[in-house]
PDB file of N, CA and C in Angstrom:
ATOM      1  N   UNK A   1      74.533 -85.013-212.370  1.00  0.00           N
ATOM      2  CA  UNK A   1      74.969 -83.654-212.136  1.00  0.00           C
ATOM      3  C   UNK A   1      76.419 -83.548-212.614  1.00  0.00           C
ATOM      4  N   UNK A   2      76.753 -82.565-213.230  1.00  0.00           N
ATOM      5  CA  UNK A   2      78.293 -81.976-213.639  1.00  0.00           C
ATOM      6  C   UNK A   2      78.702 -80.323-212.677  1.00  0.00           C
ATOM      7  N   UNK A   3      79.819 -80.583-213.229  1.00  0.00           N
ATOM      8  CA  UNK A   3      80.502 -79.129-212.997  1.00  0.00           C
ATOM      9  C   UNK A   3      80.398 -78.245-214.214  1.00  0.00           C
ATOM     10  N   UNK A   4      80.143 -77.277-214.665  1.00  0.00           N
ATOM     11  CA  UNK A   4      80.572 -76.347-215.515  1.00  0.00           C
ATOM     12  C   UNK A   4      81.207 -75.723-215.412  1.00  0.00           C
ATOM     13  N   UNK A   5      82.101 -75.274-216.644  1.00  0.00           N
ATOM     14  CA  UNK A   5      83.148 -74.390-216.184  1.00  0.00           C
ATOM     15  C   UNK A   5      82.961 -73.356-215.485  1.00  0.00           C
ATOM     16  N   UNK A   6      81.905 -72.841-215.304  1.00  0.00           N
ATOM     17  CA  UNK A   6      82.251 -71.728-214.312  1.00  0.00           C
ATOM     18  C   UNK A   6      81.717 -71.611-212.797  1.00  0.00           C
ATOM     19  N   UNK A   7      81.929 -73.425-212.442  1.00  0.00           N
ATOM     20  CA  UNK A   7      81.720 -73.560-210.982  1.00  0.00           C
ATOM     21  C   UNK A   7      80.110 -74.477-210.728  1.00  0.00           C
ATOM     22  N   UNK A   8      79.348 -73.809-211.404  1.00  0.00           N
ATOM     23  CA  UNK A   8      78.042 -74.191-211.232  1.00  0.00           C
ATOM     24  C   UNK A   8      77.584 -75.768-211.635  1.00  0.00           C
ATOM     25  N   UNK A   9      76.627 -76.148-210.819  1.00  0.00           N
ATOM     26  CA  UNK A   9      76.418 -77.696-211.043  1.00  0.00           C
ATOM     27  C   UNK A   9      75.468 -77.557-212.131  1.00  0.00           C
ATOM     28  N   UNK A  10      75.284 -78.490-213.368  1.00  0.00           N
ATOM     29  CA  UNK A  10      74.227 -78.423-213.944  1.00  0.00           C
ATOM     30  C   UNK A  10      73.781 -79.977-213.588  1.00  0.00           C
ATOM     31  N   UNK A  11      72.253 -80.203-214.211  1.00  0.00           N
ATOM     32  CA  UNK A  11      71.631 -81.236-214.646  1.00  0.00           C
ATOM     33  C   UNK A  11      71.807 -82.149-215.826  1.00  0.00           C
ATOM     34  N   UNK A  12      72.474 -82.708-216.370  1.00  0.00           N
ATOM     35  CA  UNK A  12      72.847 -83.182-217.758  1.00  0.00           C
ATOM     36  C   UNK A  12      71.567 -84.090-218.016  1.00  0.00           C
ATOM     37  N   UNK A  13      70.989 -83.817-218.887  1.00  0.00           N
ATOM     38  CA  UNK A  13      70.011 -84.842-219.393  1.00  0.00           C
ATOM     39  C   UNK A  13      69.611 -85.329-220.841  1.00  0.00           C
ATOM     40  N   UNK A  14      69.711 -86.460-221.808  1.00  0.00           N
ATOM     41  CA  UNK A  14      69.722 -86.580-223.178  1.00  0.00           C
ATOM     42  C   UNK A  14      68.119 -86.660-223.226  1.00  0.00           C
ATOM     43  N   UNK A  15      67.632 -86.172-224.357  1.00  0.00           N
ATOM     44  CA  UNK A  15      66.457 -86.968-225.054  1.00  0.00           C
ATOM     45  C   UNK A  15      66.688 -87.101-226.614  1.00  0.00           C
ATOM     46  N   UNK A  16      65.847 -88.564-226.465  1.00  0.00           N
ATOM     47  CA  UNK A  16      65.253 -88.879-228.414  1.00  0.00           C
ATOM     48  C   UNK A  16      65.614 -88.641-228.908  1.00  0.00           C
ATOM     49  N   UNK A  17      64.181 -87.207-228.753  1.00  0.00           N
ATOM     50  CA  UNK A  17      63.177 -86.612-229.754  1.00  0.00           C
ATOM     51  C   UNK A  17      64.064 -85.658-230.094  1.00  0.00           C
ATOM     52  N   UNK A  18      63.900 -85.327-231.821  1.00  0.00           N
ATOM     53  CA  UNK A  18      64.368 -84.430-231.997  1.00  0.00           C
ATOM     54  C   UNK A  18      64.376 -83.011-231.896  1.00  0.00           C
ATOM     55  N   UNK A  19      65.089 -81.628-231.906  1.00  0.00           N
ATOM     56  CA  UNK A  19      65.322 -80.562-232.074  1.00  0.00           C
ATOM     57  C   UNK A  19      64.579 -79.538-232.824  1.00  0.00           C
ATOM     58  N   UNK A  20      63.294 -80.338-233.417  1.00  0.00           N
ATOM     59  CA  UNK A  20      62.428 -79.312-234.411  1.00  0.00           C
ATOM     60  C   UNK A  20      61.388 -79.160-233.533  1.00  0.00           C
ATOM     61  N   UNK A  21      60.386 -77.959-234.100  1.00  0.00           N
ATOM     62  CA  UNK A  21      59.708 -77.368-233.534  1.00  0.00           C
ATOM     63  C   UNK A  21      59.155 -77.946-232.280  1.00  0.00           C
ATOM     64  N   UNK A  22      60.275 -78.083-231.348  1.00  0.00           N
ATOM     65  CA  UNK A  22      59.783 -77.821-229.888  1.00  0.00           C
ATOM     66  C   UNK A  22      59.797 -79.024-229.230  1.00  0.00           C
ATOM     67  N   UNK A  23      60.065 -79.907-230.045  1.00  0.00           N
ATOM     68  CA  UNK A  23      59.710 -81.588-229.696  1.00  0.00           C
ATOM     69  C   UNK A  23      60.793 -82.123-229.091  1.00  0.00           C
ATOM     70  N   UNK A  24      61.800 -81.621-228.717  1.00  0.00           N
ATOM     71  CA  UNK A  24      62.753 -82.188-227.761  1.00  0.00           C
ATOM     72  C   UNK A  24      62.594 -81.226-226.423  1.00  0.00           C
ATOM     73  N   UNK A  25      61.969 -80.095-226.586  1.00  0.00           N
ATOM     74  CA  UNK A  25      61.779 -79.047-225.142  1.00  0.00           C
ATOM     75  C   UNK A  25      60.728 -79.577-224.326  1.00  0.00           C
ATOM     76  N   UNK A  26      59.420 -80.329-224.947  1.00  0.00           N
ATOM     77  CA  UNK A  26      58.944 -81.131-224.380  1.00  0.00           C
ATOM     78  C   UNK A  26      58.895 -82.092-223.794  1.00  0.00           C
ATOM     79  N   UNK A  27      59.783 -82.800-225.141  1.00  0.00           N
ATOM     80  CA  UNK A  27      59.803 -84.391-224.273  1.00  0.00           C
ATOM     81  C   UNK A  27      61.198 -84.047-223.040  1.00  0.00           C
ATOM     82  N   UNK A  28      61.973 -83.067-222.668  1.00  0.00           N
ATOM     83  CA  UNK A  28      62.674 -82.580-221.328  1.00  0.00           C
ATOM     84  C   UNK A  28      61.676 -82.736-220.401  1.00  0.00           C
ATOM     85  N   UNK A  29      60.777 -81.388-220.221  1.00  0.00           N
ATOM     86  CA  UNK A  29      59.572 -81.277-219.809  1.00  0.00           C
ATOM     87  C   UNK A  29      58.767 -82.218-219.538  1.00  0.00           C
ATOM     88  N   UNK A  30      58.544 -83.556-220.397  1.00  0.00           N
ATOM     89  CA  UNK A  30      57.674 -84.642-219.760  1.00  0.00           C
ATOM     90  C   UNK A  30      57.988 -85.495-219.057  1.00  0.00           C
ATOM     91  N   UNK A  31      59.773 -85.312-219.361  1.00  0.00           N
ATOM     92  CA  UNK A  31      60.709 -86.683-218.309  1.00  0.00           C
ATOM     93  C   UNK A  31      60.984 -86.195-217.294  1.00  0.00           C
ATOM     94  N   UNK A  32      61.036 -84.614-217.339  1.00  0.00           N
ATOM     95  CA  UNK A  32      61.450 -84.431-215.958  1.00  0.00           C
ATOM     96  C   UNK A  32      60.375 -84.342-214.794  1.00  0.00           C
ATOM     97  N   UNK A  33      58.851 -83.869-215.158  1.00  0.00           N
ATOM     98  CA  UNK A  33      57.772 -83.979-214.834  1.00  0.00           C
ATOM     99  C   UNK A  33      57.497 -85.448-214.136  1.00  0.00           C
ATOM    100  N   UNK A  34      57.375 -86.660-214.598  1.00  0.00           N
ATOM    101  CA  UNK A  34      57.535 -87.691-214.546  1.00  0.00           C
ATOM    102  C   UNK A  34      58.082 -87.856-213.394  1.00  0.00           C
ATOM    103  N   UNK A  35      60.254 -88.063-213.745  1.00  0.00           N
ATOM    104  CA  UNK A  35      60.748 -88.312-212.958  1.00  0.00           C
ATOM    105  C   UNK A  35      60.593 -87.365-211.249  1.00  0.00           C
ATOM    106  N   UNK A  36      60.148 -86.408-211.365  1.00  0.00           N
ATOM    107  CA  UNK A  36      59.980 -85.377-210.136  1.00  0.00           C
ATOM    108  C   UNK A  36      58.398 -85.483-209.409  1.00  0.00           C
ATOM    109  N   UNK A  37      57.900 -85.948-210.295  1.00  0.00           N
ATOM    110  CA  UNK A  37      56.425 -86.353-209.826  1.00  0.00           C
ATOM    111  C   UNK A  37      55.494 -85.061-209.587  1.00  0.00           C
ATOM    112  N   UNK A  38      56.448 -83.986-210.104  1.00  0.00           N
ATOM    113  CA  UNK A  38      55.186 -82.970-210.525  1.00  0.00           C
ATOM    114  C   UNK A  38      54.128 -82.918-211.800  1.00  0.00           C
ATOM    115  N   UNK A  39      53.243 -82.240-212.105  1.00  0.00           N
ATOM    116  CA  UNK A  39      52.250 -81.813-213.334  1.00  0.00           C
ATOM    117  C   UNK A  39      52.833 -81.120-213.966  1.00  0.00           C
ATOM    118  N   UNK A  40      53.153 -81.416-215.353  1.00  0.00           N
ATOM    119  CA  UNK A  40      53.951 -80.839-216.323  1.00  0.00           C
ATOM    120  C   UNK A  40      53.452 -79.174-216.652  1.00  0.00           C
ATOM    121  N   UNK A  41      52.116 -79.216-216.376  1.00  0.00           N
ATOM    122  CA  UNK A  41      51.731 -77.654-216.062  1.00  0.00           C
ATOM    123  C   UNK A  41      52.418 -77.029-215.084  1.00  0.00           C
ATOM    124  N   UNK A  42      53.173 -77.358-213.845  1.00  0.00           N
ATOM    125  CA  UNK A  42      54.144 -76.541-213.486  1.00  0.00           C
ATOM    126  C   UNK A  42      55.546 -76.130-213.575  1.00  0.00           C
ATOM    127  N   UNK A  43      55.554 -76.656-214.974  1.00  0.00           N
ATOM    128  CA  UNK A  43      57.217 -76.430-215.512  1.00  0.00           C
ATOM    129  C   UNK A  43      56.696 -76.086-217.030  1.00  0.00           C
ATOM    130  N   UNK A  44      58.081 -75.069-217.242  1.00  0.00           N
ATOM    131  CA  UNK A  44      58.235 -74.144-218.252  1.00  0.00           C
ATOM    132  C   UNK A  44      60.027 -73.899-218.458  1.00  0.00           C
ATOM    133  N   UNK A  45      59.982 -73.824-220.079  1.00  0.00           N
ATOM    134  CA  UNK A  45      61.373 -73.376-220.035  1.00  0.00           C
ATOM    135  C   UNK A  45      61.747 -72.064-220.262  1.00  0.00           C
ATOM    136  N   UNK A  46      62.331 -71.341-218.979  1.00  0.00           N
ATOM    137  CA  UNK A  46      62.579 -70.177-218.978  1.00  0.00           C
ATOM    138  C   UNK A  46      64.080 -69.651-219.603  1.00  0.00           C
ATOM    139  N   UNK A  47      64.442 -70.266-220.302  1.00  0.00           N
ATOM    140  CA  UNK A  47      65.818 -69.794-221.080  1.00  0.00           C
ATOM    141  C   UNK A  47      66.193 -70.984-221.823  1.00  0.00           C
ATOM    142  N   UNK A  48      66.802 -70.733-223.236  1.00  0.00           N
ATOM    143  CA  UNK A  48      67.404 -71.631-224.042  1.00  0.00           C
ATOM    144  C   UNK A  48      66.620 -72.272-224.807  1.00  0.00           C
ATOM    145  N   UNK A  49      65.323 -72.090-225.025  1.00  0.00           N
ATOM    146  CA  UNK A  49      64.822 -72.884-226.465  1.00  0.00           C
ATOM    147  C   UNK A  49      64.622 -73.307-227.108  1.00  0.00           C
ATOM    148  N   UNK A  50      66.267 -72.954-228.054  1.00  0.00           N
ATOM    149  CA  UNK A  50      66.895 -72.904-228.942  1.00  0.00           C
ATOM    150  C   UNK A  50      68.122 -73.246-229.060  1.00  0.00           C
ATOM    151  N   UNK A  51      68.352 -73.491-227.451  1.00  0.00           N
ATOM    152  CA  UNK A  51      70.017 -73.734-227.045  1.00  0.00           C
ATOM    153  C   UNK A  51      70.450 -74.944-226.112  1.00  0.00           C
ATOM    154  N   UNK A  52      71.319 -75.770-226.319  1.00  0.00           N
ATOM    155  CA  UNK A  52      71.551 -76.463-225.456  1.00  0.00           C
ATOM    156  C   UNK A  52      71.134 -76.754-224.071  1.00  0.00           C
ATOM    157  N   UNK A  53      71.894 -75.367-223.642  1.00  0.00           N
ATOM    158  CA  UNK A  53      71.699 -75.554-222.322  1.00  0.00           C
ATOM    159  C   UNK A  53      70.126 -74.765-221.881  1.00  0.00           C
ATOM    160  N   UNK A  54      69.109 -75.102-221.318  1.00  0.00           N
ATOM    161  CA  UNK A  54      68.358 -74.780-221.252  1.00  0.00           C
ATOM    162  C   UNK A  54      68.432 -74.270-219.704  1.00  0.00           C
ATOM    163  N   UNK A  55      67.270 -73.619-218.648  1.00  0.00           N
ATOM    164  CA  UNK A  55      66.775 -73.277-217.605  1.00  0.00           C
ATOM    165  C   UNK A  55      65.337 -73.923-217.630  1.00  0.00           C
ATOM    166  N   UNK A  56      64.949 -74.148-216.897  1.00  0.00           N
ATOM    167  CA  UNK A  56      63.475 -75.210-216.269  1.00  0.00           C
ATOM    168  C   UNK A  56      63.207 -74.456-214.874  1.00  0.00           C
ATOM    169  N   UNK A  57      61.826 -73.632-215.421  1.00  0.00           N
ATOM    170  CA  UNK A  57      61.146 -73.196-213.781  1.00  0.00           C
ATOM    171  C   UNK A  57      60.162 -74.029-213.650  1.00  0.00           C
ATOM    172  N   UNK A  58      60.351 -74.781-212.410  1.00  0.00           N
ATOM    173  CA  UNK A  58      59.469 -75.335-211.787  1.00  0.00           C
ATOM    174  C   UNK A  58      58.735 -74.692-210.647  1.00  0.00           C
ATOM    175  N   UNK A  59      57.364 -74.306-210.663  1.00  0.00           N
ATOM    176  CA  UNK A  59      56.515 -73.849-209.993  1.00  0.00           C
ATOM    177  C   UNK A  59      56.141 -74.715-208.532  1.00  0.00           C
ATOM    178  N   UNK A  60      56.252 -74.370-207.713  1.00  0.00           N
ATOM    179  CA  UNK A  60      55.942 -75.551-205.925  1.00  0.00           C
ATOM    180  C   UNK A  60      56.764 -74.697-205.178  1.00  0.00           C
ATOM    181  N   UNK A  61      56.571 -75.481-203.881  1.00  0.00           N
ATOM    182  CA  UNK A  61      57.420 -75.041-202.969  1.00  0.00           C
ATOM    183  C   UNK A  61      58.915 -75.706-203.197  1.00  0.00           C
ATOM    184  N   UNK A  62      59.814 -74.641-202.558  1.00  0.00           N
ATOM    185  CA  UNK A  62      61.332 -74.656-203.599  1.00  0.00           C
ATOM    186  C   UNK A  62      62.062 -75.696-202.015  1.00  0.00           C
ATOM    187  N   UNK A  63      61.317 -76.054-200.902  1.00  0.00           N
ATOM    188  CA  UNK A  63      62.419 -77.198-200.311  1.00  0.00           C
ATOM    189  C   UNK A  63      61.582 -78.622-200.798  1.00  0.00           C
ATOM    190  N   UNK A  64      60.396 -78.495-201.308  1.00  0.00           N
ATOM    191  CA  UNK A  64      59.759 -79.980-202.147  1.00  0.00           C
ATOM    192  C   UNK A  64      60.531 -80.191-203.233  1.00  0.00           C
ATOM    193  N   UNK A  65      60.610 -79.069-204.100  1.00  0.00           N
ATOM    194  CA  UNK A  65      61.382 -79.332-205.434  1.00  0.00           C
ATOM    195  C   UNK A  65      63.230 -79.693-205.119  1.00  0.00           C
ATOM    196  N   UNK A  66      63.698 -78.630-203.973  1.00  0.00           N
ATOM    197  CA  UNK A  66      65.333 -79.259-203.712  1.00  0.00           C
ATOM    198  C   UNK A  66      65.026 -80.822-203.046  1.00  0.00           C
ATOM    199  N   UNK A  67      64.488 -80.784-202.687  1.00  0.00           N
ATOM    200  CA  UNK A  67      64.101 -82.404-202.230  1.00  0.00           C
ATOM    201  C   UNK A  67      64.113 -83.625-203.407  1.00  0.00           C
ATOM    202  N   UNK A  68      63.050 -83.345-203.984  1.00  0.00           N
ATOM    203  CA  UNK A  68      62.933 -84.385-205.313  1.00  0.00           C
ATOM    204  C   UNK A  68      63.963 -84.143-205.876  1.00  0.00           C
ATOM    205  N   UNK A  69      64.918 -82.927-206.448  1.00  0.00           N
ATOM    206  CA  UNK A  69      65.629 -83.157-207.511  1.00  0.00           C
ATOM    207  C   UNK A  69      67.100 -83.751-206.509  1.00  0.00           C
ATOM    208  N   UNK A  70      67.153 -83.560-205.450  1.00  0.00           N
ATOM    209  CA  UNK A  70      68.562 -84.386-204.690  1.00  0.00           C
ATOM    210  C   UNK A  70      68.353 -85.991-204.944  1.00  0.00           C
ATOM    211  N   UNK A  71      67.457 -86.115-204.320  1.00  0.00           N
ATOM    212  CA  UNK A  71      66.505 -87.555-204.526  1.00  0.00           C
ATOM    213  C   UNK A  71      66.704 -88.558-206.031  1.00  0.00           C
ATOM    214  N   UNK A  72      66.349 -87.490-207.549  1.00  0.00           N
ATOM    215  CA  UNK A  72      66.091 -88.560-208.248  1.00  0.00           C
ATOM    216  C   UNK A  72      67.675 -88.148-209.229  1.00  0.00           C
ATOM    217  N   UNK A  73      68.007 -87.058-208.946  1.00  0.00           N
ATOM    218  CA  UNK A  73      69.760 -86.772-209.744  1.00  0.00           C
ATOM    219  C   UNK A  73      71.019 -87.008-208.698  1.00  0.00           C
ATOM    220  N   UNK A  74      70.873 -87.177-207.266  1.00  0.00           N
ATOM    221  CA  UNK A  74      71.823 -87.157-207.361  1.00  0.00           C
ATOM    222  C   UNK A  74      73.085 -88.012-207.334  1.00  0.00           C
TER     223      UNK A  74
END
């Protein structure tokens, strides 16, 4: 976890795979799936694409998901 400049914590995470059609938004998507121990069918990237910084909705109940992600980031 970081600070960003404008207060907010992000997730910092590298992959691999490269930046072309879609193949690094996935392999995000499969590590974080993985590491969180959800089904990659309940995550989607809801912002950024195309951009660095991305957004990740994960579908569950949201004190299971603050749970796992304290658990395996922090």
């Amino acid at each position: 976890m970081e600070k960003a400049g404008d207060g907010k914590e992000r997730l910092k995470i590298s992959v691999t795979a490269i930046p072309e059609k879609g193949k690094a938004n996935k392999a995000l998507l499969k590590f974080l799936a993985k590491e969180l121990g959800f089904p990659q069918k309940d995550m989607e990237l809801a912002a950024g694409q195309t951009d660095r910084n991305k957004t990740v909705l994960i579908t569950g109940e949201a004190e299971a998901v603050l749970s796992k992600l304290e658990k395996s980031f922090a």
